[in-house]
C-alpha atoms as a PDB file:
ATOM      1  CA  UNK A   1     122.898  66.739  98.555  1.00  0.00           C
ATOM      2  CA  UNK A   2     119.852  66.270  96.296  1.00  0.00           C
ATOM      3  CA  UNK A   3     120.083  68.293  92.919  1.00  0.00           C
ATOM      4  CA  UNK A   4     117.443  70.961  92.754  1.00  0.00           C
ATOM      5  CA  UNK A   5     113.685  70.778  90.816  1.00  0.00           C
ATOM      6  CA  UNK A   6     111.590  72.653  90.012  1.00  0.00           C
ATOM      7  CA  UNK A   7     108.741  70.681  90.305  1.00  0.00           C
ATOM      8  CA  UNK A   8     105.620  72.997  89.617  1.00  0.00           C
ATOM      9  CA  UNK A   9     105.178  76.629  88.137  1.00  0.00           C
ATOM     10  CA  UNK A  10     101.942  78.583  88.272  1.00  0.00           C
ATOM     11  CA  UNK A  11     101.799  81.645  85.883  1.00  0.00           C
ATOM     12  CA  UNK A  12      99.030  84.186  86.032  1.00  0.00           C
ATOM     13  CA  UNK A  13      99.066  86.247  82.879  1.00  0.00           C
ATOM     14  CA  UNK A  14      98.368  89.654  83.155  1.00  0.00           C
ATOM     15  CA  UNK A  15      95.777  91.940  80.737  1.00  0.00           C
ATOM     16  CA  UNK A  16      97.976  94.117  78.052  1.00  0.00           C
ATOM     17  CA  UNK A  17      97.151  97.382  80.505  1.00  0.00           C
ATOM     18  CA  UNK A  18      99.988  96.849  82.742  1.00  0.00           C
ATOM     19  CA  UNK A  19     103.367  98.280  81.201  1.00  0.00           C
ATOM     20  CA  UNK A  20     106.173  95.768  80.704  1.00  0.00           C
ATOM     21  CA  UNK A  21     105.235  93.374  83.339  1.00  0.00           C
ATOM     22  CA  UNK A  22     103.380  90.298  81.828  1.00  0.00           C
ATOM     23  CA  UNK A  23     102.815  87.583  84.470  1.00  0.00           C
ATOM     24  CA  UNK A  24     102.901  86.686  88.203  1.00  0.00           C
ATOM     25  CA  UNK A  25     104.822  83.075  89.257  1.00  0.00           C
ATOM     26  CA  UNK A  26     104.863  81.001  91.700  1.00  0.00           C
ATOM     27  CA  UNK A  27     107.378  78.161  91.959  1.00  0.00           C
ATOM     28  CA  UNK A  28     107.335  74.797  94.035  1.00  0.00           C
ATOM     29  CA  UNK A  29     110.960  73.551  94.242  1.00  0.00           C
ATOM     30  CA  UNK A  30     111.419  69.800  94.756  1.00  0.00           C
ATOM     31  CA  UNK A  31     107.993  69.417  96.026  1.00  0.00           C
ATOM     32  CA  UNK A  32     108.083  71.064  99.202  1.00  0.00           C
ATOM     33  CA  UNK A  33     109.727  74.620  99.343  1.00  0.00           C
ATOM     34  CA  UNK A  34     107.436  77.644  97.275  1.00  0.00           C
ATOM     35  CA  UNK A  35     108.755  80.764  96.167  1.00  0.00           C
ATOM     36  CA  UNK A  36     105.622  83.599  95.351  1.00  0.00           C
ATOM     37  CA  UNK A  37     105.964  86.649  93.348  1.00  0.00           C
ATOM     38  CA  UNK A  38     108.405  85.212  90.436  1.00  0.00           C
ATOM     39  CA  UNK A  39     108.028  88.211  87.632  1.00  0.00           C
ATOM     40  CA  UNK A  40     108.028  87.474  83.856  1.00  0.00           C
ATOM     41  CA  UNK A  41     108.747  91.551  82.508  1.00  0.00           C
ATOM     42  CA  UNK A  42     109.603  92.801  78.897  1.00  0.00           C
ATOM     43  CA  UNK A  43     112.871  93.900  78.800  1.00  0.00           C
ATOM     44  CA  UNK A  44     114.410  95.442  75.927  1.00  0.00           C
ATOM     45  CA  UNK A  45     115.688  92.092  74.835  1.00  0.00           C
ATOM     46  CA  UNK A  46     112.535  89.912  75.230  1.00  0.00           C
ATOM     47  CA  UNK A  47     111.213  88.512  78.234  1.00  0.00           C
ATOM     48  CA  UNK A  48     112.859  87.774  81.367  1.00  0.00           C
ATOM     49  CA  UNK A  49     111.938  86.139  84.831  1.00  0.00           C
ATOM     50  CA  UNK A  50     113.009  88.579  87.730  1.00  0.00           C
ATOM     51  CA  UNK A  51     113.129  87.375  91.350  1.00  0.00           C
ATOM     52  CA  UNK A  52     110.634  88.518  94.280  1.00  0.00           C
ATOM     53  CA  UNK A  53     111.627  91.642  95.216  1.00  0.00           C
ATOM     54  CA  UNK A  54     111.006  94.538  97.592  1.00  0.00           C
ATOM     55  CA  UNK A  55     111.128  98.593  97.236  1.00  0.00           C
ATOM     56  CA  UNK A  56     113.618  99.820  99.311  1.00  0.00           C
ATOM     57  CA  UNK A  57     113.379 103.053 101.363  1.00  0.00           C
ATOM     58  CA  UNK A  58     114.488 105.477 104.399  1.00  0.00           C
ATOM     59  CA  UNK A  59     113.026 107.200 107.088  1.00  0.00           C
ATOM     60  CA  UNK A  60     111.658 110.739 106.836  1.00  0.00           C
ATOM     61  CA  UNK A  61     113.993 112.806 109.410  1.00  0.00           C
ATOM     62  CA  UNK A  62     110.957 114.341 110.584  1.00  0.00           C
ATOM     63  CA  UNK A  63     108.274 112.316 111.264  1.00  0.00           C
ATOM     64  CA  UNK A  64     110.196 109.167 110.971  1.00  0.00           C
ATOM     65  CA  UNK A  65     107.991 107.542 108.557  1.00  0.00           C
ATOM     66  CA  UNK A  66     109.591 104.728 106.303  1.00  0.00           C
ATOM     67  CA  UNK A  67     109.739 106.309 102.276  1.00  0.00           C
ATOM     68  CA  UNK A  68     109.957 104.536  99.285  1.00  0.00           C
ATOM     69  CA  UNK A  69     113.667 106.130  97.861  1.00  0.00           C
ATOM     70  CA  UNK A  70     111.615 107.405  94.584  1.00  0.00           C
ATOM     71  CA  UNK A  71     109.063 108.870  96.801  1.00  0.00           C
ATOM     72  CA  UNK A  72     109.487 113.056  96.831  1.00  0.00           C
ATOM     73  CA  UNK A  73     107.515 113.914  99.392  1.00  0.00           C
ATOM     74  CA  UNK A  74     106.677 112.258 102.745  1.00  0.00           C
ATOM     75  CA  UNK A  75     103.399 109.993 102.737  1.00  0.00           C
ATOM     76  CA  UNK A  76     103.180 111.043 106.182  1.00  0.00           C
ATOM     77  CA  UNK A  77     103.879 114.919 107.122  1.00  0.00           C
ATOM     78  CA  UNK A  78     104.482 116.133 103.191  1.00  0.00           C
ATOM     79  CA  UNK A  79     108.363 117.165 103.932  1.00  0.00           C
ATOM     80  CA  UNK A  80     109.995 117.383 100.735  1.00  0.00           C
ATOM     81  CA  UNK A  81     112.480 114.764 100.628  1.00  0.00           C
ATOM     82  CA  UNK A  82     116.097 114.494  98.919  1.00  0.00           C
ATOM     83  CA  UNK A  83     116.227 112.953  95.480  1.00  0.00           C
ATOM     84  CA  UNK A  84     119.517 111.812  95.820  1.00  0.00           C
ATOM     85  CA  UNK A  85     119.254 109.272  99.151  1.00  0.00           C
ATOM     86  CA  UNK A  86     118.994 106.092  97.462  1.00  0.00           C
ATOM     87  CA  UNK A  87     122.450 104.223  97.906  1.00  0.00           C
ATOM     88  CA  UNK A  88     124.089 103.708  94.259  1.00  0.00           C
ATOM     89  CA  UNK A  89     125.235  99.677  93.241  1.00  0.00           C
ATOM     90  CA  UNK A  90     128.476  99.401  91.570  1.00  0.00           C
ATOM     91  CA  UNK A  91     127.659 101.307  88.318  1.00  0.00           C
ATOM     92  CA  UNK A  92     126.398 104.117  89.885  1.00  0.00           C
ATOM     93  CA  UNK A  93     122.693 103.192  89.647  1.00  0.00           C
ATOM     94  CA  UNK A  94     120.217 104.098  92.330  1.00  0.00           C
ATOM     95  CA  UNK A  95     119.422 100.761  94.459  1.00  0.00           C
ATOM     96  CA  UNK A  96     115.444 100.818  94.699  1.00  0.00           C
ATOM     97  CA  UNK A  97     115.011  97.553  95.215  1.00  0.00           C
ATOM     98  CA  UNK A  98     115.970  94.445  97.232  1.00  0.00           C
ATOM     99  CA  UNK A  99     115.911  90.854  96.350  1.00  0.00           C
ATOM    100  CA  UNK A 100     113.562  88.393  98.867  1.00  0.00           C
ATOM    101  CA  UNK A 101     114.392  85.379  96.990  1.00  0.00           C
ATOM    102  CA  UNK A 102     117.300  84.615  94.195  1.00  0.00           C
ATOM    103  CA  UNK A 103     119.740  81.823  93.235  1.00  0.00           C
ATOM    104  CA  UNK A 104     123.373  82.396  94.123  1.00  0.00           C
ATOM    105  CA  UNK A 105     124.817  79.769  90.620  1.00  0.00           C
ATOM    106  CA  UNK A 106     124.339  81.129  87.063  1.00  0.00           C
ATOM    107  CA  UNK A 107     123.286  77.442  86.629  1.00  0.00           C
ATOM    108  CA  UNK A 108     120.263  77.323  89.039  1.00  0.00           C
ATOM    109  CA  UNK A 109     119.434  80.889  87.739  1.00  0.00           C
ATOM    110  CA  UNK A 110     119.070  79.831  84.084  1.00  0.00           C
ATOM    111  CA  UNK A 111     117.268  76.452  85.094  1.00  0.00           C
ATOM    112  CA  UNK A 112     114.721  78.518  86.748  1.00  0.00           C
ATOM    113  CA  UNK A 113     114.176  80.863  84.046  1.00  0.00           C
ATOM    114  CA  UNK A 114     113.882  77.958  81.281  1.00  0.00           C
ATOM    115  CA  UNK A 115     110.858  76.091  83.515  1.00  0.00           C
ATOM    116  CA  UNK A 116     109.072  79.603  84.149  1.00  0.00           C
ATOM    117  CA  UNK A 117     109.440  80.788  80.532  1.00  0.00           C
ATOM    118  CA  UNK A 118     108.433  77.595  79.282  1.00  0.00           C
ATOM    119  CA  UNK A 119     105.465  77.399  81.469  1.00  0.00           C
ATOM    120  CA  UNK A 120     104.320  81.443  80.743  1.00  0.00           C
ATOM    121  CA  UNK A 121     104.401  80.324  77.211  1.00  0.00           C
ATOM    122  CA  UNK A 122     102.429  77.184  77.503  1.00  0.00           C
ATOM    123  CA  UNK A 123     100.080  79.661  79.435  1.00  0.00           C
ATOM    124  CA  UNK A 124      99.943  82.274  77.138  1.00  0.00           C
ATOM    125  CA  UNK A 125      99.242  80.381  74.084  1.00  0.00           C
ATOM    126  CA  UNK A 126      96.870  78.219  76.073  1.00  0.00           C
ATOM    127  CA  UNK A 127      94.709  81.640  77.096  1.00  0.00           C
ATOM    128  CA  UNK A 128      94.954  82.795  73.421  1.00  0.00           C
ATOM    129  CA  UNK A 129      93.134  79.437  71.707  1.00  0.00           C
ATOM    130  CA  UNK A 130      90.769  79.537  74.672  1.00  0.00           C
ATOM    131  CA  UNK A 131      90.059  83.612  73.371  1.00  0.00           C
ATOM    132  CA  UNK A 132      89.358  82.321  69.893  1.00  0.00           C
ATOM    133  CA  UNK A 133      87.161  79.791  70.618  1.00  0.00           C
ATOM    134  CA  UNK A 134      83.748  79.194  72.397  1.00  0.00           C
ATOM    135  CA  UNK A 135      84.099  75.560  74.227  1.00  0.00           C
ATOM    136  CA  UNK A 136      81.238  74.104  76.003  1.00  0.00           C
ATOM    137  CA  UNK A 137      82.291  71.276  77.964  1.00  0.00           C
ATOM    138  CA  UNK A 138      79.380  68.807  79.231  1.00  0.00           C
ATOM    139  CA  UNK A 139      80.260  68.140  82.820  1.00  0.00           C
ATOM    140  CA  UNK A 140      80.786  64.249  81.997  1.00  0.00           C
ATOM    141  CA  UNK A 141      83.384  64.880  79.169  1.00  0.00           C
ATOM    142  CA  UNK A 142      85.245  66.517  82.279  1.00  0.00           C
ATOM    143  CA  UNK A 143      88.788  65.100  82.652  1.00  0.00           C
ATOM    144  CA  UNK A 144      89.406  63.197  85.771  1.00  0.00           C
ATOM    145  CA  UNK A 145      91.976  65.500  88.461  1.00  0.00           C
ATOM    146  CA  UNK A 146      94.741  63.959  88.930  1.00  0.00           C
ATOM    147  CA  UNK A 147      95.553  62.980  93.179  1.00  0.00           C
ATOM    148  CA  UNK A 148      99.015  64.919  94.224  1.00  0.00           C
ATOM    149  CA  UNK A 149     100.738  63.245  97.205  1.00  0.00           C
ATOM    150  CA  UNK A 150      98.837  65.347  99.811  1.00  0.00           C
ATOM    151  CA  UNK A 151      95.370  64.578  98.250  1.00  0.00           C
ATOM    152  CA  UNK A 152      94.901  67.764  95.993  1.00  0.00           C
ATOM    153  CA  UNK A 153      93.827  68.254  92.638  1.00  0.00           C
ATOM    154  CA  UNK A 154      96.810  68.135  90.362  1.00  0.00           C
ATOM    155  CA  UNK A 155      96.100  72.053  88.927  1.00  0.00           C
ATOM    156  CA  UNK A 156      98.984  71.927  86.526  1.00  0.00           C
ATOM    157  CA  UNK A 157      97.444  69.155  84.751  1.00  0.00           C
ATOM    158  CA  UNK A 158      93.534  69.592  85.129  1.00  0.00           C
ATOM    159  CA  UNK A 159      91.669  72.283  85.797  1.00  0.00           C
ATOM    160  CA  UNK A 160      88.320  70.960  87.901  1.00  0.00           C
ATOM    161  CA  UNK A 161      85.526  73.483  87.828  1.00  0.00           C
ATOM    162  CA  UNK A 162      82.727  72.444  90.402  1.00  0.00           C
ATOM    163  CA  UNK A 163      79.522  72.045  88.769  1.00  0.00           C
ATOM    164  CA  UNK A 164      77.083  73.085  91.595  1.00  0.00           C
ATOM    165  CA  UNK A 165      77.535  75.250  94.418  1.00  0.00           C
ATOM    166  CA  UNK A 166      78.086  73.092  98.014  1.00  0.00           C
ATOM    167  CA  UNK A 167      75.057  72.494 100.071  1.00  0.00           C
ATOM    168  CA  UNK A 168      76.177  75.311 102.756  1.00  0.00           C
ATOM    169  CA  UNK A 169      76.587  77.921 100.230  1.00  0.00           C
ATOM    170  CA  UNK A 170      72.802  77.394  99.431  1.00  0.00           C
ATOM    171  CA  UNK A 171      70.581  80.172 101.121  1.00  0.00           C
ATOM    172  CA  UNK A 172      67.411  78.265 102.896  1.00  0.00           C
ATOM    173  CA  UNK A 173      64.350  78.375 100.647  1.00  0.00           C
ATOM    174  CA  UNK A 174      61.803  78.526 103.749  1.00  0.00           C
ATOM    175  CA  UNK A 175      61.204  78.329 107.308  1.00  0.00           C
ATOM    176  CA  UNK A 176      62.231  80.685 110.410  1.00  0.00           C
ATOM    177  CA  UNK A 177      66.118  81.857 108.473  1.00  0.00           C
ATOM    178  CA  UNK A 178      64.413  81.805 104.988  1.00  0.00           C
ATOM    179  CA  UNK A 179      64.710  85.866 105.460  1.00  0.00           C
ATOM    180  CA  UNK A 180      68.285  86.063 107.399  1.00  0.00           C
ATOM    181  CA  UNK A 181      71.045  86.801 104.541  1.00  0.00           C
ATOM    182  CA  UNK A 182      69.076  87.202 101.916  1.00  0.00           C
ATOM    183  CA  UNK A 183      69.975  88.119  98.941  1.00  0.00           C
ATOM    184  CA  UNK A 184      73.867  87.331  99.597  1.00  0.00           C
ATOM    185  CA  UNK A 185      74.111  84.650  97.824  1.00  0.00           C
END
């Protein structure tokens, strides 16, 4: 059994407006299996990478409509709903929500945080230099991309910015469709 890698992390920071969440990931493990929705969040005791996840719920015993288990009312006919129908875990907190995704070792767990927190770092520093200063880049002093495996751009070593739009983007200039979309592009 091969030993597991994570072998690419993609971290989109979010702006300051959102509460405690900071970032979206997305993790590649050894090269060919991707996990989406990775969370970096600000817990009382720094940051912390929480696992895809989804918001569990009921049925309203009206209507039948599924209902988030915070949800009061029912998005569907309005019934008032029962605050107290979420299951409880074993401390007695209300179960809300559901892991997709999560490793089952403490070891693979903490390996996985280290890469993402590593990489929302890099990321975050990264977007703060680029904030403090104004860099022109003259399309020749663009880096080469790297060439992945399959033929892509390498994204989590260069990021290639085309310089002109692609010929079929271009809206016609004259002749019988000169008029036909224009002003969509």
């Amino acid at each position: 059994m091969h030993p597991l890698e994570v072998t690419e992390v993609r971290v989109k920071l979010l702006d300051g407006d959102v509460d405690k969440l900071l970032a979206f990931c997305t993790i590649t493990l050894n090269g060919c299996f991707v996990v989406r929705d990775l969370k970096i969040i600000d817990g009382p005791d720094g940051p912390f990478v929480a696992m895809p996840s989804r918001k569990l719920g009921d049925r309203c015993p009206d209507c039948r409509e599924k209902n988030p288990f915070r949800a009061r009312y029912c998005s569907e006919c309005g019934r008032q709903l029962s605050s107290q129908r979420a299951p409880k875990d074993g401390d007695g907190y209300a179960k809300l929500f559901a892991d997709i995704a999560h490793p089952i070792s403490v070891e693979c767990r903490q390996m996985i945080e280290q890469v993402v927190m590593k990489a929302y770092e890099t990321e975050r520093l990264t977007a703060a230099s680029s904030e403090d200063e104004d860099v022109i880049v003259a399309e020749d002093r663009l880096p080469e991309p790297t060439v992945a495996k399959r033929g892509r751009a390498d994204s989590a070593q260069t990021r290639v910015v085309p310089a002109e739009p692609a010929p079929e983007n271009v809206a016609p200039e004259a002749g019988p469709g000169a008029d036909f979309a224009a002003g969509i592009l």
